[in-house]
Protein backbone atom coordinates (compact mmCIF):
# COMPACT_ATOMS: atom_id res chain seq x y z
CA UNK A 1 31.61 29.55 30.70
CA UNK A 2 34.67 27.21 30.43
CA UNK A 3 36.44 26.16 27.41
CA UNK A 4 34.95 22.40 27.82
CA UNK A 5 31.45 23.92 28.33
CA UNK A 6 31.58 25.56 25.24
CA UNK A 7 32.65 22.79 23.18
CA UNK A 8 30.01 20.60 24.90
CA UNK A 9 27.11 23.03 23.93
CA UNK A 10 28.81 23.10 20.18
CA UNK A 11 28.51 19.60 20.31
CA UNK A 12 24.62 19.21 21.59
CA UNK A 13 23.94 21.69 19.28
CA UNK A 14 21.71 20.38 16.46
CA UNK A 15 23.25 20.87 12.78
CA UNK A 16 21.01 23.58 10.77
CA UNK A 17 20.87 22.38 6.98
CA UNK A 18 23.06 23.62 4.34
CA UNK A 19 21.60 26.00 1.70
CA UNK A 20 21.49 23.02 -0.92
CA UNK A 21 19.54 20.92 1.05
CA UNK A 22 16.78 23.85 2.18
CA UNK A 23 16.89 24.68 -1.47
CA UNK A 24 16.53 21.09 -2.59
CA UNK A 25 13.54 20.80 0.15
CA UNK A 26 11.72 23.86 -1.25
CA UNK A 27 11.75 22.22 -4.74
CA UNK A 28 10.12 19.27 -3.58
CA UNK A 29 7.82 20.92 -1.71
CA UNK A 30 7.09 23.28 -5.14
CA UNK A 31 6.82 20.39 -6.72
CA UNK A 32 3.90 18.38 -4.25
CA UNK A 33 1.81 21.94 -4.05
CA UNK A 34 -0.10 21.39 -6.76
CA UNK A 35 -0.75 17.91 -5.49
CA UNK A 36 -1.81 19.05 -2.06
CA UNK A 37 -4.11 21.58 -3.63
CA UNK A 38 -5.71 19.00 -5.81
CA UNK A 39 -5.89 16.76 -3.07
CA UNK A 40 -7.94 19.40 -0.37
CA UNK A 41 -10.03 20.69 -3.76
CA UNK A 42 -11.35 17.37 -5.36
CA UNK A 43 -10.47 14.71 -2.48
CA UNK A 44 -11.17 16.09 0.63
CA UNK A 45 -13.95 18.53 0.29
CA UNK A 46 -15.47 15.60 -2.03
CA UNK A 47 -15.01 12.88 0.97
CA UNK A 48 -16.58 15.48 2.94
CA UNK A 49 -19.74 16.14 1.30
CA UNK A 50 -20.36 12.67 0.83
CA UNK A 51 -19.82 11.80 4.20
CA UNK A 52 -22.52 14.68 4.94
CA UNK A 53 -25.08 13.36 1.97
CA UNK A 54 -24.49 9.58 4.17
CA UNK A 55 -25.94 10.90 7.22
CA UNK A 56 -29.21 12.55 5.22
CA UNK A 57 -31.81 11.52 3.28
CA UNK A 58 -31.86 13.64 -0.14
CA UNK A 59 -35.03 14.12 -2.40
CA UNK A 60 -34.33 15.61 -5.36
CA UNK A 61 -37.50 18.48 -5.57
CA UNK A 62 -37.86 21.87 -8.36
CA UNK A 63 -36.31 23.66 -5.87
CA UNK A 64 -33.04 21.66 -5.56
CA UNK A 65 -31.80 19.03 -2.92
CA UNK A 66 -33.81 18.60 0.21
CA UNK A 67 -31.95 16.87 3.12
CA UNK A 68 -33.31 15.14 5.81
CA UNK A 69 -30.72 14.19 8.76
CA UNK A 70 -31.34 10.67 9.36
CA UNK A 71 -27.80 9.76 11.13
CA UNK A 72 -26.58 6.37 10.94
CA UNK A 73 -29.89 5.26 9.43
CA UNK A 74 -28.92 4.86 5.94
CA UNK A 75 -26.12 2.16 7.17
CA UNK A 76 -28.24 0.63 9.35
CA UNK A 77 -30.64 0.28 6.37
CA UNK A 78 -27.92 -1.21 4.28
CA UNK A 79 -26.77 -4.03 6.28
CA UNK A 80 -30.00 -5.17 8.13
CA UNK A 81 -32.70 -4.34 5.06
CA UNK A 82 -31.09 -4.52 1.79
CA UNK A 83 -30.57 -7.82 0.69
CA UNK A 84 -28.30 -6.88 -2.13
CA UNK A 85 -25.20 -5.24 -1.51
CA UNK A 86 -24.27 -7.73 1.37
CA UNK A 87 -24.32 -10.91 -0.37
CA UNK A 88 -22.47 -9.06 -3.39
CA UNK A 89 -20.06 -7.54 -1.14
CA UNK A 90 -18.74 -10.93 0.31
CA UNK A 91 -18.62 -12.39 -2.72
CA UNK A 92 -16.40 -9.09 -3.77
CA UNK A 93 -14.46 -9.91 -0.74
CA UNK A 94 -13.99 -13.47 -1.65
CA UNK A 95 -13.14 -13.19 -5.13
CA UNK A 96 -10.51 -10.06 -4.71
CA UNK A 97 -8.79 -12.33 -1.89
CA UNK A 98 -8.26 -15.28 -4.79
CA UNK A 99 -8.01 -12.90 -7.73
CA UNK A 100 -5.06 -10.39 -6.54
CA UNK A 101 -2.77 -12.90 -5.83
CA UNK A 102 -3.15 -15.02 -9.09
CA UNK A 103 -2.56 -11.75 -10.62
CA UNK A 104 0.75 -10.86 -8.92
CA UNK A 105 2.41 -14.31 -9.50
CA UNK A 106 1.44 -14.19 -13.19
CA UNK A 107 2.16 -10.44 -14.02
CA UNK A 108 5.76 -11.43 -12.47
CA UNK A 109 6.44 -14.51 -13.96
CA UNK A 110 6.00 -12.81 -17.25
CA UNK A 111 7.94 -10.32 -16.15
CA UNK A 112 11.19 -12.38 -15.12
CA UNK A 113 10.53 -14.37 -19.08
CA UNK A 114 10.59 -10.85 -20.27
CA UNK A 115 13.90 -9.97 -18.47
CA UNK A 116 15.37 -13.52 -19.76
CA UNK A 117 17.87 -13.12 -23.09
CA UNK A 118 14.67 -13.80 -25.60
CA UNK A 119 14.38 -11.69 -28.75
CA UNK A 120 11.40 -9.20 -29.77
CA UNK A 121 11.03 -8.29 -25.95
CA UNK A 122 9.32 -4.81 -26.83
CA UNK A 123 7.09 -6.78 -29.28
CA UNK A 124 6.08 -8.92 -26.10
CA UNK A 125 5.61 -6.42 -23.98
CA UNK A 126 3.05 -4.77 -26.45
CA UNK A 127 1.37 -8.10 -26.26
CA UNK A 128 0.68 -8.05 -22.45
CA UNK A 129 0.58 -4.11 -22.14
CA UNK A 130 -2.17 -3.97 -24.79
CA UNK A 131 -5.41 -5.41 -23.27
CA UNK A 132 -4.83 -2.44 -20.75
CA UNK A 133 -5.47 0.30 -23.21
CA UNK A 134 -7.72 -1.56 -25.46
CA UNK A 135 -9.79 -3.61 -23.03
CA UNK A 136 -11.40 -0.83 -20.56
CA UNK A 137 -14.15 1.04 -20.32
CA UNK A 138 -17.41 0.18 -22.80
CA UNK A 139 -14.84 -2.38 -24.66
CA UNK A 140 -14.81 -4.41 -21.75
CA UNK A 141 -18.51 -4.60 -20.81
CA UNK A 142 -18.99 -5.44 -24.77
CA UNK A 143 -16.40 -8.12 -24.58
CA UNK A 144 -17.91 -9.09 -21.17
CA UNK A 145 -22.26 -9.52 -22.80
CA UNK A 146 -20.44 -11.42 -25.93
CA UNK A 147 -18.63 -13.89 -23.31
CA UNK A 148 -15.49 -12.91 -24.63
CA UNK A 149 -13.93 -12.78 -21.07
CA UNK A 150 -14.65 -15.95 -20.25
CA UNK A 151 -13.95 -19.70 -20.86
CA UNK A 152 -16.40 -21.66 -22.12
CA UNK A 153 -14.55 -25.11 -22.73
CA UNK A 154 -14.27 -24.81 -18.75
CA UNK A 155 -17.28 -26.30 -16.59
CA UNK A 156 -17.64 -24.09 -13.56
CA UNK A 157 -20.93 -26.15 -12.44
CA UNK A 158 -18.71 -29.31 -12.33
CA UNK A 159 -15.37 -27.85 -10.31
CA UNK A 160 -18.36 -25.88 -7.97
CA UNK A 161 -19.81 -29.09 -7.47
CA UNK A 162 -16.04 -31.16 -6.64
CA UNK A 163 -15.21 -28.41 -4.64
CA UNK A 164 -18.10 -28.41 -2.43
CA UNK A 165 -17.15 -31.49 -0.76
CA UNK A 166 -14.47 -30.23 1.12
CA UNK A 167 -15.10 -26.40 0.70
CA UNK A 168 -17.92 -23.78 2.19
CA UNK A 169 -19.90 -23.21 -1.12
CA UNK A 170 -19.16 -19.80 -1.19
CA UNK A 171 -15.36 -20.28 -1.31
CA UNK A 172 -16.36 -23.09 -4.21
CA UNK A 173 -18.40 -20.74 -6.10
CA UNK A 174 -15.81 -17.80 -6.04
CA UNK A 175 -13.13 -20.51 -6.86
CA UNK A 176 -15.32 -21.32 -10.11
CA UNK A 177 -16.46 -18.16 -11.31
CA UNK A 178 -12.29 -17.02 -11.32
CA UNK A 179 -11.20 -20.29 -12.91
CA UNK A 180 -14.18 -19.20 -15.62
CA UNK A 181 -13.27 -15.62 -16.10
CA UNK A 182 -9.14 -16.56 -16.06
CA UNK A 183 -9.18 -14.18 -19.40
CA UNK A 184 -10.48 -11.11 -17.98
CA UNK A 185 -7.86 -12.01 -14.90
CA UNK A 186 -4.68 -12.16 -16.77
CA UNK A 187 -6.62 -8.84 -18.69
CA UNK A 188 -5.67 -7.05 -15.59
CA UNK A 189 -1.89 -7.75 -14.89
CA UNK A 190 -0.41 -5.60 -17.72
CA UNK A 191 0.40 -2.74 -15.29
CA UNK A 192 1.86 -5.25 -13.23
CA UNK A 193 4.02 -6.91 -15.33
CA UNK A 194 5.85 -3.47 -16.37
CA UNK A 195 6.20 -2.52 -12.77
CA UNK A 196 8.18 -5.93 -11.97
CA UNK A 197 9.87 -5.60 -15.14
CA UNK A 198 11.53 -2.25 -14.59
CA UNK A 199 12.25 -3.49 -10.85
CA UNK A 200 14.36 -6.13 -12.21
CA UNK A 201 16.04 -4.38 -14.74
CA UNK A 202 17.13 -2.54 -11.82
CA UNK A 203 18.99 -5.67 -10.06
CA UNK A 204 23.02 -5.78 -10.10
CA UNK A 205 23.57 -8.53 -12.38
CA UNK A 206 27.13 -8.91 -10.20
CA UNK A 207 24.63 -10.09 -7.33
CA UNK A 208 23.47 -12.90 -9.41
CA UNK A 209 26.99 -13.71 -10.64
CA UNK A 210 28.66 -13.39 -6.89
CA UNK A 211 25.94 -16.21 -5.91
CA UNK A 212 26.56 -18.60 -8.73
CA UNK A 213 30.29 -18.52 -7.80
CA UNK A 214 29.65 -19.72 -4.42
CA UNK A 215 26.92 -22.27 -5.47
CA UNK A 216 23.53 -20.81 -5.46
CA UNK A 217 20.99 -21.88 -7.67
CA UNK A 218 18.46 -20.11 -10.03
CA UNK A 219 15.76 -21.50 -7.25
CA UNK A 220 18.08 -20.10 -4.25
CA UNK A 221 19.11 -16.78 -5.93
CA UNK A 222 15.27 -16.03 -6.59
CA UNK A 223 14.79 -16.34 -3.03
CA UNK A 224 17.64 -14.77 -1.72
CA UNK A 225 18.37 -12.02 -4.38
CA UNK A 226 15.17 -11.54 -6.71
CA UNK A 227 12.17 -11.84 -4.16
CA UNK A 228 13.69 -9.75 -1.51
CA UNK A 229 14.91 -6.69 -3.85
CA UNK A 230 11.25 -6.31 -5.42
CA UNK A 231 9.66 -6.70 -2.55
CA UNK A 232 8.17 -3.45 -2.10
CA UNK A 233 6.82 -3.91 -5.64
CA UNK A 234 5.19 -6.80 -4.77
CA UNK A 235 2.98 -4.49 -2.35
CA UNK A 236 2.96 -1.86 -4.92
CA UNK A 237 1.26 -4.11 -7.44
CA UNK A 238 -1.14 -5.69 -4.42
CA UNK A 239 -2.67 -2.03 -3.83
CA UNK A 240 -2.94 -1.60 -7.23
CA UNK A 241 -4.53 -4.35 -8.27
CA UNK A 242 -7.00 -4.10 -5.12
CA UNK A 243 -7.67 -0.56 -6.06
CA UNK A 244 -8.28 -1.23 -10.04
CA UNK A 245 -10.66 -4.39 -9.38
CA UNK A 246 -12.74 -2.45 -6.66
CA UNK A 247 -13.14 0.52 -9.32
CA UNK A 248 -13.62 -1.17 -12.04
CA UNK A 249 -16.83 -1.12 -14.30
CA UNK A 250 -17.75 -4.83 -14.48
CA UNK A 251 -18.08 -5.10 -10.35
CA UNK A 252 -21.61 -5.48 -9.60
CA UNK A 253 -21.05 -3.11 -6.22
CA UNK A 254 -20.18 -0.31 -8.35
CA UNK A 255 -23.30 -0.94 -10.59
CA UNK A 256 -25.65 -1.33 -7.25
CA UNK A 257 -24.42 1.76 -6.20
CA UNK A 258 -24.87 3.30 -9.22
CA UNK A 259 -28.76 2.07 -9.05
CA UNK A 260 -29.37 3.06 -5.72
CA UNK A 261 -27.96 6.93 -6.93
CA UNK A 262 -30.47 7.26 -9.41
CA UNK A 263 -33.26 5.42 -7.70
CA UNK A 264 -36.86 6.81 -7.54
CA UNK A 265 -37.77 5.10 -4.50
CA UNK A 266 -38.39 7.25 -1.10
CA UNK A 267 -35.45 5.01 1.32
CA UNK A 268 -32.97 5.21 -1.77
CA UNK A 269 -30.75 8.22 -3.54
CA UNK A 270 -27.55 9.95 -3.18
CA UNK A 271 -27.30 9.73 0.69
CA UNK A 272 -28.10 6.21 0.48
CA UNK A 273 -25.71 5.50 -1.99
CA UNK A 274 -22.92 7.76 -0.62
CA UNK A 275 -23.62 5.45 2.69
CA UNK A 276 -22.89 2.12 0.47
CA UNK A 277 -20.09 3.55 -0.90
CA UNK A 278 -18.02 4.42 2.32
CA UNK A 279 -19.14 1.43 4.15
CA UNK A 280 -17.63 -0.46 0.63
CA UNK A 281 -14.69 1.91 0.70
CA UNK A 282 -14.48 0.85 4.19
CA UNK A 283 -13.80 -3.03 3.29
CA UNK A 284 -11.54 -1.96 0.42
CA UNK A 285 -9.12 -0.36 2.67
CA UNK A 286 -9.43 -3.18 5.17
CA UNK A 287 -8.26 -5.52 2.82
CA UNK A 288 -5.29 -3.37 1.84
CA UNK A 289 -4.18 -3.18 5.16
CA UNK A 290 -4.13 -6.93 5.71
CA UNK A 291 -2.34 -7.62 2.63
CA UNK A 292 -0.18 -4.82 3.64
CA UNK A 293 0.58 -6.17 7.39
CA UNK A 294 0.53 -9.87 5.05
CA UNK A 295 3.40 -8.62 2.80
CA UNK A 296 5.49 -6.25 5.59
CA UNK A 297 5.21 -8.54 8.36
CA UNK A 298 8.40 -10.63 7.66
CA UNK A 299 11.47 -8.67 7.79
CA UNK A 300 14.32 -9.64 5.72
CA UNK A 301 17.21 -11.01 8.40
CA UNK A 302 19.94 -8.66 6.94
CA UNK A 303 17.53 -5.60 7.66
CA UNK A 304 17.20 -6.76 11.13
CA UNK A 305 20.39 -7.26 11.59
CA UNK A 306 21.37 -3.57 9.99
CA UNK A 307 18.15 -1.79 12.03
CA UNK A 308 19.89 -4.05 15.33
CA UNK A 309 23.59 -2.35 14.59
CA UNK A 310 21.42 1.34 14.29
CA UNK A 311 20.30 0.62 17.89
CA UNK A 312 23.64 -0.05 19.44
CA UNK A 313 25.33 2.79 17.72
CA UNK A 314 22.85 5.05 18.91
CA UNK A 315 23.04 3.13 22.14
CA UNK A 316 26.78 3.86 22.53
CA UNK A 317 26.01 7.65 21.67
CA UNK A 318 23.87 8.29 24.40
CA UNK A 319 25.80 6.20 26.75
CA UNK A 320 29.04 8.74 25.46
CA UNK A 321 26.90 11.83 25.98
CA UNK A 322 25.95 10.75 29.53
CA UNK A 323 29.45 10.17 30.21
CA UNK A 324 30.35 13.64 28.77
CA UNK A 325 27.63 15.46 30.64
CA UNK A 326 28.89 13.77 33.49
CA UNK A 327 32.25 14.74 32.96
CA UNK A 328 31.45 17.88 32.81
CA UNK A 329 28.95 18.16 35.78
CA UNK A 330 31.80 16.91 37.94
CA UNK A 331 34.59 19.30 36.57
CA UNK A 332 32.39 21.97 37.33
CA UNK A 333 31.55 20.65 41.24
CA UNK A 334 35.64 20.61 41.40
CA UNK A 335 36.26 24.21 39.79
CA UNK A 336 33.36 25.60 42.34
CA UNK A 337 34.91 23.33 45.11
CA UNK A 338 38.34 25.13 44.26
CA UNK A 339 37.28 28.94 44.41
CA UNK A 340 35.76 27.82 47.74
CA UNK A 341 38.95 26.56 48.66
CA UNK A 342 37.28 23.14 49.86
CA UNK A 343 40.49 21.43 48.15
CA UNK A 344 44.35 22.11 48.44
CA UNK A 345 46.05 22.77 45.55
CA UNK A 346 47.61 19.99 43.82
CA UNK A 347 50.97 19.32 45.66
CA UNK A 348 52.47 16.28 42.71
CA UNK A 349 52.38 14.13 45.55
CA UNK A 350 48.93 12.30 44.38
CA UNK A 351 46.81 14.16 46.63
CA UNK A 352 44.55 17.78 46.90
C-alpha cells in the first residue's frame, strides 16, 4: 500500500471518541437508567394491560376478573352507542383549542412585566405561582361547587346568544363557558409564567442594546429578539398546558371515565373504560401534534440560512472526497500501467 493510500484510509477513517466523552456518555446514560426502568415498569407494562383490558369485556366475579375478548367492540360501542363521551369529547376539543392559547399569551405577558425593573418581583411571583399549589386537587372542585372559579357579573347566555349569529353554536357555547370560567383559566398559567420567566432571564441583554442602537423598537425587538429565542418554550408550555387540562380533575371526560370504571352495568367496566381512555388519549396526542407542526412549522430565516451553509459545506466535502478517491484511483491505474511498462519513463521533455 502506497504512502497516499495510507493517508487516504487515515483520513476515511471515522474518529473513535476520546475517553472524556465515553465517560461523559456513560454518566448520562447512569443517569436516564432509572428513568428507563420506571418507564418499562409503570408506563409500558401499564399501557399494555390496558390496551389488553380494551379489547375484553371484564366482570368482576368472587373468583377475580373474568375476561371476555370482544375486539374492537368496546370502541365501536363508544362512538356509535354512548351518547356521552362524544358530545363531551368535542366540546373538550373545542374548549382546549381556545383555552391553551389564552393561557400561553397571558402566562408570558406576566412573565415579560415580571422581567421589567419593578420592585417586590419574588413577592409577585408568589402571587401567580400560588393558585398552583393551593388550588388543585379537592380545593379546586370545592372552589369549583361554591362558583368560586367563575364570573358571575359576566352573562354567558347573552355573549352565546351574540355569538350565534355569525358562529356554529358549539364554537359560541365553548367561547362563553371560557369567557365565564376566565378565573380558573388564568388558575392554570402559573407553571407557565415561571417557565417564560427563566427563558428570558436567559436573553443577552447586549442583544437588546445592539438593536436599540441601530433603531429597533420594543415592538420590533420582541419580534426579532424575544419571540424567536423562547420559542421552544412556547411549545414547552403548549404540551404542558394540553397535558395538565386533559388530566385534570374538573374535566367531565375524566369523571365519565371514572363512572364507566366502576359501573355495575353488563356493556360497562374496566375494559370499557380502558377503551374510552385510549381512544381520548388518542385525541389528546392529536392535538399536540398539530400545535406542535402549528408552532415548528415556520423556521426562523437565520436558521435556514445556517442549516443552507451546513449543506454546502458538506456538499464541498463530498465533492473533495470524490476528487481524492479519484485521485487516487488514477495514480494507482498509472503506478500499475508503469510496472507493466505501458508508459516510458518520464524523459523532462513533457511526455511518457
Amino acid at each position: 500500500m502506497s504512502k497516499k493510500d495510507k493517508i487516504a484510509k487515515k483520513s476515511s477513517a471515522k474518529i473513535k471518541p476520546g475517553r472524556l466523552a465515553r465517560r461523559e456518555a456513560i454518566t448520562g446514560l447512569l443517569f436516564v437508567t432509572p428513568w428507563i426502568i420506571g418507564a418499562c415498569i409503570f408506563l409500558a407494562y401499564t399501557m399494555g394491560t390496558s390496551f389488553w383490558y380494551a379489547l375484553n369485556n371484564i366482570r368482576m366475579t368472587p373468583m377475580g376478573k373474568k375476561f371476555t375478548y370482544v375486539g374492537t367492540g368496546n370502541f365501536t360501542q363508544i362512538l356509535l352507542a354512548d351518547v356521552d363521551f362524544t358530545p363531551q369529547l368535542i366540546e373538550y376539543v373545542t374548549s382546549t383549542v381556545l383555552s391553551v392559547p389564552i393561557i400561553v399569551v397571558f402566562a408570558l405577558i406576566i412573565a415579560m412585566l415580571l422581567n421589567g425593573p419593578i420592585k417586590f418581583k419574588g413577592f409577585f411571583r408568589l402571587i401567580f405561582f400560588l393558585p398552583v399549589i393551593v388550588v388543585s386537587g379537592p380545593v379546586m372542585g370545592m372552589l369549583a361547587d361554591q362558583g368560586a372559579a367563575t364570573i358571575s357579573t359576566i352573562d354567558t347566555q347573552a355573549i352565546t346568544a351574540a355569538m350565534s349569529g355569525f358562529l356554529p353554536e358549539s364554537m359560541a357555547t365553548a367561547i362563553s363557558e371560557l369567557f365565564g370560567s376566565m378565573i380558573t383559566v388564568l388558575w392554570y398559567s402559573g407553571v407557565q409564567i415561571l417557565i417564560f420567566l427563566s427563558a428570558l432571564q436567559k436573553i443577552d441583554s447586549s442583544m437588546y442594546e445592539a438593536a436599540q442602537m441601530d433603531g429597533g423598537s420594543g415592538w420590533e425587538c420582541f419580534w426579532k429578539i424575544t419571540l424567536p429565542t423562547i420559542k421552544p418554550m412556547i411549545l414547552l408550555n403548549v404540551v404542558y398546558t394540553i397535558v395538565f387540562i386533559s388530566g385534570n380533575e374538573q374535566n367531565t371526560i375524566i369523571t365519565l371515565i371514572q363512572n364507566s370504571m366502576f359501573s355495575g352495568t353488563k356493556e360497562k367496566g374496566y375494559g370499557y373504560a380502558s377503551a374510552m381512555a385510549w381512544l381520548y388519549s388518542l385525541v389528546v396526542v392529536l392535538i399536540v401534534v398539530i400545535f406542535a407542526a402549528l408552532l415548528m412549522a415556520r423556521k426562523d430565516v437565520y436558521e435556514r440560512q445556517v442549516k443552507k451553509a451546513k449543506r454546502d459545506m458538506k456538499k464541498e466535502a463530498r465533492l473533495v472526497k470524490k476528487i481524492e478517491r479519484r485521485g487516487i484511483r488514477n495514480a494507482k491505474k498509472i503506478e500499475k500501467a508503469r510496472k507493466k511498462r505501458k508508459y516510458s519513463t518520464y524523459d523532462g521533455s513533457g511526455d511518457y
